[in-house]
Protein backbone atom coordinates (compact mmCIF):
# COMPACT_ATOMS: atom_id res chain seq x y z
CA UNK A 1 69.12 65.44 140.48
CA UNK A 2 70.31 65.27 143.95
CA UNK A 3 67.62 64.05 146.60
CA UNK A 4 66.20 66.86 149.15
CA UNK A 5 64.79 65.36 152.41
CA UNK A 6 60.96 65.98 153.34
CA UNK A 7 61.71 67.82 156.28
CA UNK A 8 64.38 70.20 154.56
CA UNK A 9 61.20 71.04 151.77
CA UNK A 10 59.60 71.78 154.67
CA UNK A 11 61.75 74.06 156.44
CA UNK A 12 62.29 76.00 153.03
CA UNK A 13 58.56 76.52 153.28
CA UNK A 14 58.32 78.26 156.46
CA UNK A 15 61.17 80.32 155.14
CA UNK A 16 59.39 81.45 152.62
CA UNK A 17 56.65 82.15 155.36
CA UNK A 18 58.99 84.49 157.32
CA UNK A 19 60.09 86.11 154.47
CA UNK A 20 58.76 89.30 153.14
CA UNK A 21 57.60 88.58 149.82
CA UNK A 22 54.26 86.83 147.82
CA UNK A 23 54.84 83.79 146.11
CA UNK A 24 52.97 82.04 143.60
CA UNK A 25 52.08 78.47 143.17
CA UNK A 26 52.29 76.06 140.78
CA UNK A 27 49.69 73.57 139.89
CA UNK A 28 50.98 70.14 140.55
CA UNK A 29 48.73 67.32 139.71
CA UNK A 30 51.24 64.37 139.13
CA UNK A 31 55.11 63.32 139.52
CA UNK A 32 55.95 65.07 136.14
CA UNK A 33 54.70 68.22 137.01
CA UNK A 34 56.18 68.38 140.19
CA UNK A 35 59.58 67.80 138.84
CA UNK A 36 58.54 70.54 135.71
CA UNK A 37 57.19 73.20 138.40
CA UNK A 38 60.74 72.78 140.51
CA UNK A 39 62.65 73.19 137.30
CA UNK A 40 61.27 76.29 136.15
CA UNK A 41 61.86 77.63 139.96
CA UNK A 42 58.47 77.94 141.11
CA UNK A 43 59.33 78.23 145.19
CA UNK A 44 55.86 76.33 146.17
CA UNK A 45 53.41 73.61 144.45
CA UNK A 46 50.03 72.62 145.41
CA UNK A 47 47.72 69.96 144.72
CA UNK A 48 44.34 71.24 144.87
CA UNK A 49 41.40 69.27 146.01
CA UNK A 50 39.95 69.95 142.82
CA UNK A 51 42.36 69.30 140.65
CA UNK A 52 42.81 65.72 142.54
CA UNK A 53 39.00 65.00 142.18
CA UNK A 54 39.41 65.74 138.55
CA UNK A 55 42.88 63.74 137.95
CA UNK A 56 42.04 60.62 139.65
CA UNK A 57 38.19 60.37 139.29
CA UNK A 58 37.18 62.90 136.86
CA UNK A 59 34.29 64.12 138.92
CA UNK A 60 33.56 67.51 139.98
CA UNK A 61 34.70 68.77 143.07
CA UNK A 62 32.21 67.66 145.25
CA UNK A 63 34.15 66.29 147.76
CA UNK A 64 33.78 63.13 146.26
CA UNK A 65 37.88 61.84 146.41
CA UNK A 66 38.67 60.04 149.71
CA UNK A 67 41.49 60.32 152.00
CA UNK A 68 43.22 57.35 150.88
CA UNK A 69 42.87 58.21 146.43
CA UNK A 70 44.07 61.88 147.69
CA UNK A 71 46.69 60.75 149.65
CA UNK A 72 48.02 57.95 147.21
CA UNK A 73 48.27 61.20 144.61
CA UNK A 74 49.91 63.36 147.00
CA UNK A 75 52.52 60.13 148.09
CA UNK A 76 53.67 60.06 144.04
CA UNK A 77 54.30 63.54 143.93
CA UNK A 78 56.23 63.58 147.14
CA UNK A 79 58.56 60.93 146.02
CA UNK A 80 60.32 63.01 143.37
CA UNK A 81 59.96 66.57 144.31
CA UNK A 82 62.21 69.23 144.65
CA UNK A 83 59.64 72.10 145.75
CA UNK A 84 57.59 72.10 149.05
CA UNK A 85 54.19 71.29 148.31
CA UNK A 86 51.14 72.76 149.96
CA UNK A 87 48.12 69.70 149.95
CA UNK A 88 44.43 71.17 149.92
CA UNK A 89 43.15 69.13 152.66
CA UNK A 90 39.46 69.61 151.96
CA UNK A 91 37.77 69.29 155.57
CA UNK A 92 40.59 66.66 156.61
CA UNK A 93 37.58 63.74 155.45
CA UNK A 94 35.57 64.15 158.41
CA UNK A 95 35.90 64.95 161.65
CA UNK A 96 38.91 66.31 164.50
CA UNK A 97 39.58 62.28 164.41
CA UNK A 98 39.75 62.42 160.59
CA UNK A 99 41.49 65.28 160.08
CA UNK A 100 44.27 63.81 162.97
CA UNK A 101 44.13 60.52 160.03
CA UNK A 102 44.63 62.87 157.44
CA UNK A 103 48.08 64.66 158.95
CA UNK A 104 49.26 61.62 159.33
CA UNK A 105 48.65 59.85 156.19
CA UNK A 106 49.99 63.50 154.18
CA UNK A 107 53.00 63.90 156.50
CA UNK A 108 53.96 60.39 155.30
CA UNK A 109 53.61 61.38 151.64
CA UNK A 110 55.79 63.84 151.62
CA UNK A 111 53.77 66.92 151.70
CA UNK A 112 55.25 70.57 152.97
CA UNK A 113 51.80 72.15 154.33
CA UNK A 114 48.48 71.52 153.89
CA UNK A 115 45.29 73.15 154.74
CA UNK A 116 41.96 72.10 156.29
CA UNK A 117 39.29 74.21 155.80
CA UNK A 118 36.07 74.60 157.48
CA UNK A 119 33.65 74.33 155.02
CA UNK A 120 30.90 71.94 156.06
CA UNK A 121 31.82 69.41 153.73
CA UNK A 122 30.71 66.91 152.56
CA UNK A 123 27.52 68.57 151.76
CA UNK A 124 24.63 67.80 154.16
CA UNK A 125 21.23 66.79 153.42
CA UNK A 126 19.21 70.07 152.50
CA UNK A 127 22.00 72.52 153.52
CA UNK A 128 23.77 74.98 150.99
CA UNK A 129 27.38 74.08 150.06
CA UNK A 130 29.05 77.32 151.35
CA UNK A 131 27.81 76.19 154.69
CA UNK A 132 30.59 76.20 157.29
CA UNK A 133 31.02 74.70 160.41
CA UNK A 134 30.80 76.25 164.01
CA UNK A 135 34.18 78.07 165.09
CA UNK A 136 34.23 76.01 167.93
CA UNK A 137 34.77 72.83 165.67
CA UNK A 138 36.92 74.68 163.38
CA UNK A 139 39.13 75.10 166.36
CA UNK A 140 38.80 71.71 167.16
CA UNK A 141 40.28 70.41 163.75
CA UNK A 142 43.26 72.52 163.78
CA UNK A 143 44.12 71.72 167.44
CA UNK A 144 43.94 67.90 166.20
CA UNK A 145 46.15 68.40 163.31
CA UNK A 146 48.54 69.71 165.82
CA UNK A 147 48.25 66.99 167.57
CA UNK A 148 48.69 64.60 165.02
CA UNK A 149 51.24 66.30 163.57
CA UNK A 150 54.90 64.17 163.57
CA UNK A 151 57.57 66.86 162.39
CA UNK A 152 56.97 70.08 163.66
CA UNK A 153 58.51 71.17 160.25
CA UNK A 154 54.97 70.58 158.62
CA UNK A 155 52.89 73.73 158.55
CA UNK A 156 49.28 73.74 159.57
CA UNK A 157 47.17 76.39 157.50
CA UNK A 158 43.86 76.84 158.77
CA UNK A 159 41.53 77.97 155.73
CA UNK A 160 38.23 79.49 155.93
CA UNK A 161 35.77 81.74 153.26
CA UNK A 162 35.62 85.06 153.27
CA UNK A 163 33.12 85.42 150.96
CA UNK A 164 30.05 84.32 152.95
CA UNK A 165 30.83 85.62 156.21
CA UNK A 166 30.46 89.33 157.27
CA UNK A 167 33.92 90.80 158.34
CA UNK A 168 33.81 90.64 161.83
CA UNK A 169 32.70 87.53 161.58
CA UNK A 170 35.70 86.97 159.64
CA UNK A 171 37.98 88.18 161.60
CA UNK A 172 36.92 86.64 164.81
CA UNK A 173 36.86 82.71 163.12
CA UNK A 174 40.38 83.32 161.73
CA UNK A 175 41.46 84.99 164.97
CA UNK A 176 40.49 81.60 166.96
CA UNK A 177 41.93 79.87 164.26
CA UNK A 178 45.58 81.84 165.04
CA UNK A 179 44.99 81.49 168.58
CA UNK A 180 44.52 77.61 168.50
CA UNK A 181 48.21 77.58 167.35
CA UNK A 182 47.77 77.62 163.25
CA UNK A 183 51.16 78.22 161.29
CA UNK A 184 49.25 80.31 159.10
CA UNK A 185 45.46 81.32 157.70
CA UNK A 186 44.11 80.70 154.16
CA UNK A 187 41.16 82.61 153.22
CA UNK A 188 39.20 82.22 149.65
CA UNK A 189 36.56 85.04 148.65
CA UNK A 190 38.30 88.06 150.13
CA UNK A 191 36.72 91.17 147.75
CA UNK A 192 39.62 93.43 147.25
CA UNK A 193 42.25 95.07 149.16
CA UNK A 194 39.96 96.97 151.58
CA UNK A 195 38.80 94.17 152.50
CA UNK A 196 41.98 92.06 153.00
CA UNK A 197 43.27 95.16 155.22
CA UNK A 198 40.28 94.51 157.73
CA UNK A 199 41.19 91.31 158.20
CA UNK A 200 44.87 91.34 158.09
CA UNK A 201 45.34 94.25 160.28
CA UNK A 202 43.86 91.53 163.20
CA UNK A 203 46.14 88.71 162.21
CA UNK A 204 49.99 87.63 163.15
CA UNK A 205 50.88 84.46 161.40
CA UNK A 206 51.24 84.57 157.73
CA UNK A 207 48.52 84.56 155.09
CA UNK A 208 47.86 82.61 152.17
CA UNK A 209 45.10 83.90 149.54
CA UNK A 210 42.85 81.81 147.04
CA UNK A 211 42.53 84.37 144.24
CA UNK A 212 41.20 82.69 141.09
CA UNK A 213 42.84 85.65 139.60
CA UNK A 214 40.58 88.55 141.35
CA UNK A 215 41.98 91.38 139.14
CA UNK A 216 41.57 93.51 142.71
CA UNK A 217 44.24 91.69 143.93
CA UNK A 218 46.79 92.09 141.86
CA UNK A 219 49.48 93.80 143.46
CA UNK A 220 51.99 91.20 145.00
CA UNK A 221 54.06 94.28 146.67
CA UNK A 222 50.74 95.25 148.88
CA UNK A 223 50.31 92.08 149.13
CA UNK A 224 53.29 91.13 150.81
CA UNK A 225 52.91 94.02 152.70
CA UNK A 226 49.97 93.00 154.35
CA UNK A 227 51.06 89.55 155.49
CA UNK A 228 50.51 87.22 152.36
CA UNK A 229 52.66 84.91 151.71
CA UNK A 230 51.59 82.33 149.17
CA UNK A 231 48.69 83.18 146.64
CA UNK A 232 47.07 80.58 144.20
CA UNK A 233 45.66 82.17 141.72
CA UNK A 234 44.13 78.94 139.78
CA UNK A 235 45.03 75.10 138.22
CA UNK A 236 45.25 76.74 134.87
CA UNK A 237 48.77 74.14 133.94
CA UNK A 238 46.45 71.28 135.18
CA UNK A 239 43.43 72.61 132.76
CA UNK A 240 46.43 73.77 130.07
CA UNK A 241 47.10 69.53 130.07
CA UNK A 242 43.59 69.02 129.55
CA UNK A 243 43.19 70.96 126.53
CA UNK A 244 46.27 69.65 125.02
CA UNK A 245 45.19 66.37 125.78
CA UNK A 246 41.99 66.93 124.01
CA UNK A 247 43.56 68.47 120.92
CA UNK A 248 46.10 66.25 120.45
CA UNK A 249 43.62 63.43 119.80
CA UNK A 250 41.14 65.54 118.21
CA UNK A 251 44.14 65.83 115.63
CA UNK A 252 45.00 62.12 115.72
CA UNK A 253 41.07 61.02 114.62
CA UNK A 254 41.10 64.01 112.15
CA UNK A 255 38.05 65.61 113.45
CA UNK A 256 38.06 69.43 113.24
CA UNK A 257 34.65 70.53 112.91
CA UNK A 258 33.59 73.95 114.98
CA UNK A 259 31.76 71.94 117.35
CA UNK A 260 35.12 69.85 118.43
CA UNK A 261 36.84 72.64 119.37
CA UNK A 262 36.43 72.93 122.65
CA UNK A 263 37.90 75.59 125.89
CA UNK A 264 39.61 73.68 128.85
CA UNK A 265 36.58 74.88 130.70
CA UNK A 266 34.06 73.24 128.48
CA UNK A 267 35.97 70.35 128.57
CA UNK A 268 35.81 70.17 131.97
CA UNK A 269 32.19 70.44 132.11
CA UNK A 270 32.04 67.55 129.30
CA UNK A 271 33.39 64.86 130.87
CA UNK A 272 33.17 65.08 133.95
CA UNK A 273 29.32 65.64 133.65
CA UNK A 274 28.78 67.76 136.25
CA UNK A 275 24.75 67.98 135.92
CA UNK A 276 24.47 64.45 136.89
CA UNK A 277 25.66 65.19 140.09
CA UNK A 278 23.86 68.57 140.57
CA UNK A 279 20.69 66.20 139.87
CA UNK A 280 21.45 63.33 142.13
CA UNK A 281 22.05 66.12 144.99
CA UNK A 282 19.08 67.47 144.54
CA UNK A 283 17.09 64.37 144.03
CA UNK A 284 18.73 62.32 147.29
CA UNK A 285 19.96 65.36 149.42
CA UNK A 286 17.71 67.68 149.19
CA UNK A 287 20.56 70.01 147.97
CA UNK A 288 19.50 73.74 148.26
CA UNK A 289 22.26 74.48 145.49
């Protein structure tokens, strides 16, 4: 398979950017799905902070992976693939200084885009999860990941939630955000299409949409109309490996009692024992959920 440069992946991902269409990614979690993903002409990976959490520590996602075990991941998927690759960034692991640490260390591997987010992350002592930072910090972050930022090929997504904020207030984060000099805008939690079109209609540089397969947006041509570029709709290859994981040695020890057959989901919850960690938030942190 002939070798494609870093910088070229890149510059086929801003083309897809400027293009007029929605594209879909594909989960990619390790080398071997990268290569798989490129082969079956998916345009765009990504390697969710989730997923990472899950692949290299099985733990929830509770921002629990550090920059280094996410980067690592992301540096053995950049050496084989074909496909630009968008890296969920988390918060960039801490501050504008951090996040400058992070661009540098995910440039390096390989990766096309990635996006930090503004979640307030990780979670405080006796704050909610959803809680986000100030826009003024947000802004911050993104100008630093500018700053840090080596190849001017590597696009900068700026990624905020749309389903805790009202829609102004929406529109005004995300409108700093653009101003600040952001390639592009990734929201999670917008409603339905009404919604998206309140939002979009203020907006310039592309947009990139965290679905988890909201039935009410299911329309890639409005999509596309309105600005959005690159939707990720879910992991499910990474949880589809689980499950067949699971099942394959399920079959190898014979054991195929009801209560052994289990969903990717309840796997999930199984092992990587997600209570414990609800518990020791509450108990430590004074977690308010």
């Amino acid at each position: 398979m002939p070798k494609v440069s870093h910088t070229a992946l890149r510059r086929q991902f801003r083309e897809l950017l400027a293009s007029k269409q929605c594209y879909h990614t594909a989960s990619v979690f390790d080398p071997m799905s990268a290569r798989i993903a490129a082969d079956l002409g998916f345009e765009v990976g990504i390697l969710g902070g989730s997923v990472a959490s899950l692949q290299v520590l099985a733990a929830p996602d509770f921002a629990l992976i550090t920059l280094s075990e996410f980067a690592e991941q992301a540096t053995r998927i950049g050496r084989v693939a074909q496909l630009p690759v968008i890296a969920d960034a988390d918060h960039g692991y801490g501050n504008a200084l951090n996040v400058m640490r992070t661009v540098v260390e995910l440039e390096r591997a390989g990766i096309g885009a990635l996006t930090i987010e503004d979640t307030l992350l990780p979670a405080q002592f006796g704050r909610r999860s959803t809680d986000l930072i100030s826009v003024a910090e947000g802004v911050g972050k993104i100008r630093a990941a500018l700053e840090a930022r080596v190849d001017p090929e590597l696009t900068i997504i700026a990624r905020t939630h749309a389903g805790v904020l009202s829609t102004q207030e929406v529109i005004s984060r995300t409108q700093a955000y653009q101003a600040a000099g952001a390639d592009g805008i990734c929201m999670v939690g917008v409603k339905d299409f009404e919604h998206l079109e309140q939002i979009a209609e203020n907006l310039s540089v592309p947009l990139m949409l965290v679905t988890y397969g909201n039935p009410a947006l299911h329309d890639d041509e409005r999509l596309a109309a309105l600005g959005v570029r690159v939707v990720v709709a879910g992991h499910g290859a990474y949880f589809a490996a689980i499950k067949a994981t699971y099942d394959s040695l399920r079959e190898q020890r014979q054991q195929f009692s009801k209560s052994t057959d289990l969903s990717a989901t309840e796997l999930t919850h199984t092992y990587t024992h997600p209570e414990s960690y609800v518990g020791w938030a509450k108990e430590f942190m004074n977690v308010k959920e």
